[in-house]
N, C-alpha and C. Protein backbone atom coordinates (compact mmCIF):
# COMPACT_ATOMS: atom_id res chain seq x y z
N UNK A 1 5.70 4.96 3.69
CA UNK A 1 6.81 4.02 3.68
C UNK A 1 7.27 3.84 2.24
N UNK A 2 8.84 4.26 1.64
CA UNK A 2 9.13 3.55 0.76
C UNK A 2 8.50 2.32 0.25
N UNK A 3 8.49 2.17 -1.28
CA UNK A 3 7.89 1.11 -1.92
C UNK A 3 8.94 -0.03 -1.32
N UNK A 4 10.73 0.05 -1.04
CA UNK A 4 11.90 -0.74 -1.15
C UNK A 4 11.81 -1.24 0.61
N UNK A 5 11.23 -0.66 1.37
CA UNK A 5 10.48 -0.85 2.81
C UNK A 5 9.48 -2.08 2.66
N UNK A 6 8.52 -1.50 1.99
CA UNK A 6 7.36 -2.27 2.04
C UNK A 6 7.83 -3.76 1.63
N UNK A 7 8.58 -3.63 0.46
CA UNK A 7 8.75 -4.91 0.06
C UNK A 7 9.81 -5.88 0.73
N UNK A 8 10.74 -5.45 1.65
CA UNK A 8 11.71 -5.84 2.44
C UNK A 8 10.85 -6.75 3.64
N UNK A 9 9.33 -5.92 4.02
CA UNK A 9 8.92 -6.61 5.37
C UNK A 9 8.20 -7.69 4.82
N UNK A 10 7.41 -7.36 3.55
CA UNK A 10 6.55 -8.29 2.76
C UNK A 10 7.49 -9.52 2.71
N UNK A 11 8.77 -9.56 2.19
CA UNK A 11 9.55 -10.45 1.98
C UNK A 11 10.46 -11.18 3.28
N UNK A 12 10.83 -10.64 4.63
CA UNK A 12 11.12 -10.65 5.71
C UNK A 12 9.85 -11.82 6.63
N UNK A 13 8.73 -10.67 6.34
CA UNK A 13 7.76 -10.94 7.33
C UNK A 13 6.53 -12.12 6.72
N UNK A 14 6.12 -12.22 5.32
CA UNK A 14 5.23 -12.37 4.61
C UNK A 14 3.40 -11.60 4.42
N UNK A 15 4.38 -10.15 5.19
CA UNK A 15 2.86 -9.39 5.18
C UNK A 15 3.47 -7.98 5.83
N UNK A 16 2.51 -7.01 4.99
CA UNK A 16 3.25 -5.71 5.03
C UNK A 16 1.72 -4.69 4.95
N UNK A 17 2.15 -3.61 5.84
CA UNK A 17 1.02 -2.61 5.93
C UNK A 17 1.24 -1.40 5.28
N UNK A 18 0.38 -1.01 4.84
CA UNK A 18 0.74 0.48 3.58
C UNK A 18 -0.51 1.25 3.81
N UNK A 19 -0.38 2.78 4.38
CA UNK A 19 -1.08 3.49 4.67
C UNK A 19 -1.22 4.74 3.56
N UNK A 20 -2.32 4.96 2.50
CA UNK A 20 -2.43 5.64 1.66
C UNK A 20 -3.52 6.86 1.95
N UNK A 21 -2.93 8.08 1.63
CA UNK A 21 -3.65 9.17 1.32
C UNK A 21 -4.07 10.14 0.21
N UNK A 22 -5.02 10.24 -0.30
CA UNK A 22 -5.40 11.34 -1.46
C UNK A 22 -6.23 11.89 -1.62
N UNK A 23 -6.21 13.44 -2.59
CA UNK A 23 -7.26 14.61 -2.26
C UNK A 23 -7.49 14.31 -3.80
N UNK A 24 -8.55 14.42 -3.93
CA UNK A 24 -8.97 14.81 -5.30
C UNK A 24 -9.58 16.16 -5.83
N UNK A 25 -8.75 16.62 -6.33
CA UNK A 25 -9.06 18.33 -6.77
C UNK A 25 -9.67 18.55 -8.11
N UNK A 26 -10.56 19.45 -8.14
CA UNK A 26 -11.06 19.96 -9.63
C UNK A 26 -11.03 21.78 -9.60
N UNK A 27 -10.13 22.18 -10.42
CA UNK A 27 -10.20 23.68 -10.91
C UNK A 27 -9.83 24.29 -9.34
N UNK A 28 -8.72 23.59 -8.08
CA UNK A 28 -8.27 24.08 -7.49
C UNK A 28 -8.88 23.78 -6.18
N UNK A 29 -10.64 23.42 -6.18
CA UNK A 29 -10.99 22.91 -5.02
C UNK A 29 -11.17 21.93 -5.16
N UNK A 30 -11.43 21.59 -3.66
CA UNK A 30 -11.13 20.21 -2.80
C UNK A 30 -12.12 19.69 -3.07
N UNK A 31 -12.45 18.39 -3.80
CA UNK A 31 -13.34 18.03 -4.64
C UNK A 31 -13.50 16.81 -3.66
N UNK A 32 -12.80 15.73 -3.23
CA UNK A 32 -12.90 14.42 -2.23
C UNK A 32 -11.46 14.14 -1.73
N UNK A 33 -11.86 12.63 -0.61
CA UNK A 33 -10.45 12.99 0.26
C UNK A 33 -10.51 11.54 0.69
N UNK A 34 -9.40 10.50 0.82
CA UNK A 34 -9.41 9.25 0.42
C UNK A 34 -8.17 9.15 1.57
N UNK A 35 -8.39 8.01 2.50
CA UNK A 35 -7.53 8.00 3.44
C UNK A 35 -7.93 6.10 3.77
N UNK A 36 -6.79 5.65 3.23
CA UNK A 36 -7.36 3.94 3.72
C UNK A 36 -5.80 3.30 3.71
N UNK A 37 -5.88 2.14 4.80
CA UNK A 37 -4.93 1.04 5.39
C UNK A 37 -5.37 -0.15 4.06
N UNK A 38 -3.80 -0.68 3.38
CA UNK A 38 -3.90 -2.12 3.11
C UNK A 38 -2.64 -2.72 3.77
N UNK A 39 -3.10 -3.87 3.60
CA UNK A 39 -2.68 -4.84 3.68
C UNK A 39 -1.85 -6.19 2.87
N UNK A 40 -0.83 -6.14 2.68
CA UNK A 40 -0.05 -7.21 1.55
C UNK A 40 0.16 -8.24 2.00
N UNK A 41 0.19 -9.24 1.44
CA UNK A 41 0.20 -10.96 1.79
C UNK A 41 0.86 -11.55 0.71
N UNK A 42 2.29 -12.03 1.76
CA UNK A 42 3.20 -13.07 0.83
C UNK A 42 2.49 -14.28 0.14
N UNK A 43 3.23 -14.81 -0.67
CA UNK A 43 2.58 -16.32 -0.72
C UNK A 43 4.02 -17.24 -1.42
N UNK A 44 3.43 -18.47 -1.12
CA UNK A 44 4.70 -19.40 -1.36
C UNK A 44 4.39 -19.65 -2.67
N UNK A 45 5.01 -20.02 -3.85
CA UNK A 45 4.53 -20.89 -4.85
C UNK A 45 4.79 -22.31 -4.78
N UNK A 46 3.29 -22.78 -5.19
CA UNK A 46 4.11 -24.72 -4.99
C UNK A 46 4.65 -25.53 -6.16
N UNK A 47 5.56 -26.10 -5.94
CA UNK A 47 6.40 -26.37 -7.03
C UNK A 47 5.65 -26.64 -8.06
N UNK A 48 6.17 -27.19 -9.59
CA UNK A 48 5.31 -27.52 -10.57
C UNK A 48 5.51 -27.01 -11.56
């Protein structure tokens, strides 16, 4: 999802889901492999 997505529902919704993937390579092989869900959470500020 676009970063301009994410922040539209974050700001819409007050909570937004972002699904990330990555390989980590050394000298061409497949060295590790990283696949995880977050989670973003609006918040209000209180006056002051």
């Amino acid at each position: 999802m676009p970063w301009l997505g994410l922040m539209g529902l974050l700001g819409r919704h007050g909570r937004a889901r972002l699904a990330v993937t990555a390989e980590l390579r050394g000298e061409g092989e497949l060295a590790g492999f990283f696949s995880g869900e977050f989670v973003a959470l609006g918040y209000e500020s209180q006056g002051g």
